[in-house]
PDB file of N, CA and C in Angstrom:
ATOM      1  N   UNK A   1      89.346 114.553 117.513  1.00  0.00           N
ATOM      2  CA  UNK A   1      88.612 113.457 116.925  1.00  0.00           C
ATOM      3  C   UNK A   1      89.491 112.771 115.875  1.00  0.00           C
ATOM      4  N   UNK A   2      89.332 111.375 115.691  1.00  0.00           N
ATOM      5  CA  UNK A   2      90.101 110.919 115.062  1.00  0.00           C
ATOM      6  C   UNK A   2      90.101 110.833 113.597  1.00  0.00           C
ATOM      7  N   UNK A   3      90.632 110.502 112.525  1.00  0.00           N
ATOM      8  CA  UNK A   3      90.230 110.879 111.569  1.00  0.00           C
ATOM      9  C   UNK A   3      90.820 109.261 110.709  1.00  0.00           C
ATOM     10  N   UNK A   4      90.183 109.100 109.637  1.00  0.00           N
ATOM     11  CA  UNK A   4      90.690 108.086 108.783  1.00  0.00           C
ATOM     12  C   UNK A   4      91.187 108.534 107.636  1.00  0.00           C
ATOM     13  N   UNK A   5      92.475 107.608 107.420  1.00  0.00           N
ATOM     14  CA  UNK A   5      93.371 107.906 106.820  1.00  0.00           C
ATOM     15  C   UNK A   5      93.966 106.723 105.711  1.00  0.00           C
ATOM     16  N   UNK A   6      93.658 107.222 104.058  1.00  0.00           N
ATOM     17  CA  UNK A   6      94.507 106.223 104.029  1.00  0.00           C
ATOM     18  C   UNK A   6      94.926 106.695 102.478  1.00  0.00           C
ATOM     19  N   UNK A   7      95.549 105.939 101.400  1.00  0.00           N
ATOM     20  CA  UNK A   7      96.332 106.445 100.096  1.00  0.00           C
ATOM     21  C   UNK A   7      96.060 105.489  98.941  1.00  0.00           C
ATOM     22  N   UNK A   8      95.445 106.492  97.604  1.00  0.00           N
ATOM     23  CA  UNK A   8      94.735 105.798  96.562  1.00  0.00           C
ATOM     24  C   UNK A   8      96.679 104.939  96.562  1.00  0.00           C
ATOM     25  N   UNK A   9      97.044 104.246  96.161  1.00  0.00           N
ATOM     26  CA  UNK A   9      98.089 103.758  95.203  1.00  0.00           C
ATOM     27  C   UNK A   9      97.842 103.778  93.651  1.00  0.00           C
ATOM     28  N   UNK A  10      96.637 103.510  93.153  1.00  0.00           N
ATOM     29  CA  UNK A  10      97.000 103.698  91.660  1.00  0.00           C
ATOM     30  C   UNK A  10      97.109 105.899  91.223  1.00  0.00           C
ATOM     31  N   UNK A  11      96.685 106.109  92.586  1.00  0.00           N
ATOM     32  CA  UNK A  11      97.322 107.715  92.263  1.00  0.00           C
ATOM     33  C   UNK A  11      98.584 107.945  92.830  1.00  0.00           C
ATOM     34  N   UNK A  12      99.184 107.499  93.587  1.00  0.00           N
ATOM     35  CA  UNK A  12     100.363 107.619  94.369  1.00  0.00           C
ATOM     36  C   UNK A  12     101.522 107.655  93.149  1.00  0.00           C
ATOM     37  N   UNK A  13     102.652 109.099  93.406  1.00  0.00           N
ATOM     38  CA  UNK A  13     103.653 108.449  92.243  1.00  0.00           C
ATOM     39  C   UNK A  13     105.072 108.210  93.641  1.00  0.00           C
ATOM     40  N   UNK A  14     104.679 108.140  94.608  1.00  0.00           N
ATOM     41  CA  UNK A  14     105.824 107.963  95.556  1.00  0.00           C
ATOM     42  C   UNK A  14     106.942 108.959  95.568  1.00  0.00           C
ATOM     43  N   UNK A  15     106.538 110.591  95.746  1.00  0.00           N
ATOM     44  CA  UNK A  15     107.645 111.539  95.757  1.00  0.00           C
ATOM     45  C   UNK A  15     108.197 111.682  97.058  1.00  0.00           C
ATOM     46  N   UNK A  16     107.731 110.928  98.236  1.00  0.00           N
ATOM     47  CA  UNK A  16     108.360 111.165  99.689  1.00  0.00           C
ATOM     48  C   UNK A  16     107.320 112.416 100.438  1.00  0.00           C
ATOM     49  N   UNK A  17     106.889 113.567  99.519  1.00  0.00           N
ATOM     50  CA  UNK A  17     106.593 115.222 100.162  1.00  0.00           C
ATOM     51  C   UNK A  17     105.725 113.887 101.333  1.00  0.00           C
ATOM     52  N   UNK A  18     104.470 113.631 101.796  1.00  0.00           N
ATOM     53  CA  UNK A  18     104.110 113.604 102.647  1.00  0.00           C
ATOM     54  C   UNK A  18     104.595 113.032 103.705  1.00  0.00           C
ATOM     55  N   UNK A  19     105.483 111.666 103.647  1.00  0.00           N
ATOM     56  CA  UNK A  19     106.040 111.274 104.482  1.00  0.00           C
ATOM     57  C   UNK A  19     107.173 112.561 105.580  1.00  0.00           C
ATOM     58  N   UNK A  20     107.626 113.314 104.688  1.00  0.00           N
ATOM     59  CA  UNK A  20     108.252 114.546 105.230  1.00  0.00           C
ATOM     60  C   UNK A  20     107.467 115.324 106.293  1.00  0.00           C
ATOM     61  N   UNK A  21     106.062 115.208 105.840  1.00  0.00           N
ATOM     62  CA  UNK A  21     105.133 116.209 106.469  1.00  0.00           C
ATOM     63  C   UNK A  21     104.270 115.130 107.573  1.00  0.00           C
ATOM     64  N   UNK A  22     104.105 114.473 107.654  1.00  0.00           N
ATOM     65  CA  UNK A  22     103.565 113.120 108.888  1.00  0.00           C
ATOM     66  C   UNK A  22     104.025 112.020 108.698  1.00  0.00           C
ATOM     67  N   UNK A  23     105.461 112.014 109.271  1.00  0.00           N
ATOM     68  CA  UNK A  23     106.018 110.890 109.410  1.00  0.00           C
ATOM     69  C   UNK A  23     105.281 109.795 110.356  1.00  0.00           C
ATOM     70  N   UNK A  24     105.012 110.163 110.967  1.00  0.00           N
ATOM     71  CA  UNK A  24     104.336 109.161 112.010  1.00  0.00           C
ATOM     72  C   UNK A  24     103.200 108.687 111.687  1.00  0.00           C
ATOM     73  N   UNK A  25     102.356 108.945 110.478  1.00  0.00           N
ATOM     74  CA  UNK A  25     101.071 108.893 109.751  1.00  0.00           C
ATOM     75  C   UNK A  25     101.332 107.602 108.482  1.00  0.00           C
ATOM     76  N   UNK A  26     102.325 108.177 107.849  1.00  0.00           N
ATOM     77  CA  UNK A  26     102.777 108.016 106.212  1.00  0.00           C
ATOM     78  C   UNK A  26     104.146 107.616 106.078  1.00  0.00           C
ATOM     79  N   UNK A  27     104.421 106.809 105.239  1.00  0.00           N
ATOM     80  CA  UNK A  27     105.590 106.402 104.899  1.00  0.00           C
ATOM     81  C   UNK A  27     105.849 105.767 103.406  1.00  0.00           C
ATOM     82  N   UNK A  28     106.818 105.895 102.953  1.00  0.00           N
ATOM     83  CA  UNK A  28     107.058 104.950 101.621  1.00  0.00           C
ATOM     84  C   UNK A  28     107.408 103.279 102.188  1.00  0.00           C
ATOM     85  N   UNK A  29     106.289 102.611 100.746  1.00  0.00           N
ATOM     86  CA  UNK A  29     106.733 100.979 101.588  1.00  0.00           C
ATOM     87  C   UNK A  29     107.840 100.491 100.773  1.00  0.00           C
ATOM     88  N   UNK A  30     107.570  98.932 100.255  1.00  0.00           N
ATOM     89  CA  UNK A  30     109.029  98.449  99.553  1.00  0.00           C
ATOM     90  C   UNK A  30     108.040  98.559  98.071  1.00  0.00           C
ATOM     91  N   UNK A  31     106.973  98.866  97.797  1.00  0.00           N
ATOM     92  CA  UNK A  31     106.616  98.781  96.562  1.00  0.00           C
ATOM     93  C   UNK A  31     107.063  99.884  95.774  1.00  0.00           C
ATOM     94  N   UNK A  32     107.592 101.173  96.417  1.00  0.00           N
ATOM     95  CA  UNK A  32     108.081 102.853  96.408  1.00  0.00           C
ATOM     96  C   UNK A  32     106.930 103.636  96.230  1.00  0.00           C
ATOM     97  N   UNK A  33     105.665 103.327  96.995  1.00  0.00           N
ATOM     98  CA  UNK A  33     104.731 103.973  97.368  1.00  0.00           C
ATOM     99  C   UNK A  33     104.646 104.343  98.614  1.00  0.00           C
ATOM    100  N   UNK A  34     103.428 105.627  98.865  1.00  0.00           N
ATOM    101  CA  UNK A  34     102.954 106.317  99.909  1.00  0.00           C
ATOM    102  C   UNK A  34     102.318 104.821 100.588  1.00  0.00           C
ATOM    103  N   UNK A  35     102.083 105.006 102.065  1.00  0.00           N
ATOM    104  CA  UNK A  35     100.724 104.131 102.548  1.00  0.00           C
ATOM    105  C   UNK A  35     100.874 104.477 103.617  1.00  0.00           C
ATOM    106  N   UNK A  36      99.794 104.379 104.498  1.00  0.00           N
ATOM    107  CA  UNK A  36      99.280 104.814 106.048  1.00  0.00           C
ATOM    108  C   UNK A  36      99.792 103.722 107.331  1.00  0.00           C
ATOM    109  N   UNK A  37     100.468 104.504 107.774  1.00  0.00           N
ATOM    110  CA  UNK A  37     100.555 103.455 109.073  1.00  0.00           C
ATOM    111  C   UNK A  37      99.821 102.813 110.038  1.00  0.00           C
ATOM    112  N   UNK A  38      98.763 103.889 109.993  1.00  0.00           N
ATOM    113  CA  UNK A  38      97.797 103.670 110.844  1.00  0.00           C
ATOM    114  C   UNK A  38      96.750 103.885 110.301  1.00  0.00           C
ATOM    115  N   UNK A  39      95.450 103.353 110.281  1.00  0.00           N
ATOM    116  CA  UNK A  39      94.291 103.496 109.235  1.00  0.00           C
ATOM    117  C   UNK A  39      93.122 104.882 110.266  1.00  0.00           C
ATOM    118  N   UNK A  40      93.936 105.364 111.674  1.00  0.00           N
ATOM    119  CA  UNK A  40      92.762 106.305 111.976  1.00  0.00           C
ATOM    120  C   UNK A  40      94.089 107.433 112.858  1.00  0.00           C
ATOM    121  N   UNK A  41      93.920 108.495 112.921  1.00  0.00           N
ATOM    122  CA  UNK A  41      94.782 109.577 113.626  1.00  0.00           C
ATOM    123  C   UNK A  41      94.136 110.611 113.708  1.00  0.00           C
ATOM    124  N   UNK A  42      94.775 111.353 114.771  1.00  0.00           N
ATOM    125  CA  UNK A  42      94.453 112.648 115.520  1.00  0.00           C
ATOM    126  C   UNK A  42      95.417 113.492 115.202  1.00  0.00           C
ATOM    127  N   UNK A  43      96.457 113.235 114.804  1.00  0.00           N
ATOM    128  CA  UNK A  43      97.699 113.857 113.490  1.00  0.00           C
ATOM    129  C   UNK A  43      97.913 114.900 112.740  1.00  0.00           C
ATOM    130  N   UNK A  44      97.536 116.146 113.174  1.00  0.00           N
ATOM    131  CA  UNK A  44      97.010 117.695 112.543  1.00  0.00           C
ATOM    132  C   UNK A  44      97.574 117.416 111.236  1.00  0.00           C
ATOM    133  N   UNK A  45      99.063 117.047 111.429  1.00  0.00           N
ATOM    134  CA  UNK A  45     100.037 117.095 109.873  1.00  0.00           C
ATOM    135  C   UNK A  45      99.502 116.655 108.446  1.00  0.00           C
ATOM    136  N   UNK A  46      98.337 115.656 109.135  1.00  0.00           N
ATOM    137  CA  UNK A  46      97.883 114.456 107.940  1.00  0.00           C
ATOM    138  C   UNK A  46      97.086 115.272 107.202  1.00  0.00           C
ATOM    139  N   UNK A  47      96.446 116.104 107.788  1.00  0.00           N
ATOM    140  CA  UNK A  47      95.693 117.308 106.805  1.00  0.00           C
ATOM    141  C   UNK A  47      96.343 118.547 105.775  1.00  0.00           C
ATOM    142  N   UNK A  48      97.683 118.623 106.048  1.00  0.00           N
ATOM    143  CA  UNK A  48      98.808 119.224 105.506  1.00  0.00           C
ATOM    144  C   UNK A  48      98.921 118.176 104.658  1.00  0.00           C
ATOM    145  N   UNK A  49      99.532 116.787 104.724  1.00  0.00           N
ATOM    146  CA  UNK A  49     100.049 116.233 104.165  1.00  0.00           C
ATOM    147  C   UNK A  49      99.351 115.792 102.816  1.00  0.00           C
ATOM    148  N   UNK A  50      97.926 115.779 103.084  1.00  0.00           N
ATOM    149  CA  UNK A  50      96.774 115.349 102.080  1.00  0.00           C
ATOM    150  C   UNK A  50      96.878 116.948 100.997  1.00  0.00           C
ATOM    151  N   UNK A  51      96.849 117.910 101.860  1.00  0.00           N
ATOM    152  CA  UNK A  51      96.649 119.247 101.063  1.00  0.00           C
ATOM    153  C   UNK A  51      97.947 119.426 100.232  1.00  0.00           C
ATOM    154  N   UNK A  52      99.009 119.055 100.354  1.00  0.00           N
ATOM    155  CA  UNK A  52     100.140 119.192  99.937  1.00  0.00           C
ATOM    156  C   UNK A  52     100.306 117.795  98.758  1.00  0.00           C
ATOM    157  N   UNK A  53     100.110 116.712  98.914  1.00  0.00           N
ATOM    158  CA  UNK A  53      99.937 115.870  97.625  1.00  0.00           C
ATOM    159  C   UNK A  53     100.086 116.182  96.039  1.00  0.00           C
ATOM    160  N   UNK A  54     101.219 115.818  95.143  1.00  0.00           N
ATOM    161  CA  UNK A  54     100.618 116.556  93.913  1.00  0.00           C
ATOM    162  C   UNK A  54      99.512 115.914  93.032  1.00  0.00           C
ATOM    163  N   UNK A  55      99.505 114.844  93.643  1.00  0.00           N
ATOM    164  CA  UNK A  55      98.191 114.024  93.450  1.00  0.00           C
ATOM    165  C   UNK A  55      97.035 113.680  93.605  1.00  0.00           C
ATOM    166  N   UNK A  56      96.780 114.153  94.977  1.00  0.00           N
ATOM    167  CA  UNK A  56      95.624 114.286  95.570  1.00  0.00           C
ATOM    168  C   UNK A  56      95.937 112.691  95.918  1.00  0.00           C
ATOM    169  N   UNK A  57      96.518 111.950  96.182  1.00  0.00           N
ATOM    170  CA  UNK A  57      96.148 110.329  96.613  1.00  0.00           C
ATOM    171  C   UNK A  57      96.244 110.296  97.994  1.00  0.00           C
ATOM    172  N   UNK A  58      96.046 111.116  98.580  1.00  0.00           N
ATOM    173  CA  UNK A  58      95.951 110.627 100.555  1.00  0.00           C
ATOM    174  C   UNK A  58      94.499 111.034 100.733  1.00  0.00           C
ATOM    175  N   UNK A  59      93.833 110.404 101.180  1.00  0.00           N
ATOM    176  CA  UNK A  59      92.485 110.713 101.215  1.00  0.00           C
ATOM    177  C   UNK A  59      91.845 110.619 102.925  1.00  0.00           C
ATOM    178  N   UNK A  60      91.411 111.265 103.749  1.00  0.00           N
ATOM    179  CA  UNK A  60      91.516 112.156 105.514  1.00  0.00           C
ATOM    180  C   UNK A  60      90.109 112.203 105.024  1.00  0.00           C
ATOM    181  N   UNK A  61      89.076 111.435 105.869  1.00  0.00           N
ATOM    182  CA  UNK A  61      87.971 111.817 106.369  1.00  0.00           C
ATOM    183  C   UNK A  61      87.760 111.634 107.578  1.00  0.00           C
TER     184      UNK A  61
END
């Protein structure tokens, strides 16, 4: 099931960890923030990637 996906920015401090962990999900843009590539995925990683945050700013419902 698919899941929605996407990243507070005023919590984001842009350390890269998630993009490492769902690249295909997440990426840094030109602002040097996190943001979602895709606003819905089936992406196991993205649930790693949210749990792993030191911010908590990826937010997977």
């Amino acid at each position: 099931m698919a899941k929605k996906v996407s990243v507070n920015k005023d919590l984001c401090i842009g350390c890269g960890l998630c993009t490492t962990i769902a690249p295909d999900v997440l990426a840094i843009g030109d602002d040097g923030l996190a943001g979602a590539l895709v606003s819905e995925t089936t992406d196991e990683a993205v649930e790693e990637a949210a749990a792993s945050c030191p911010v908590a700013a990826i937010v997977v419902e």
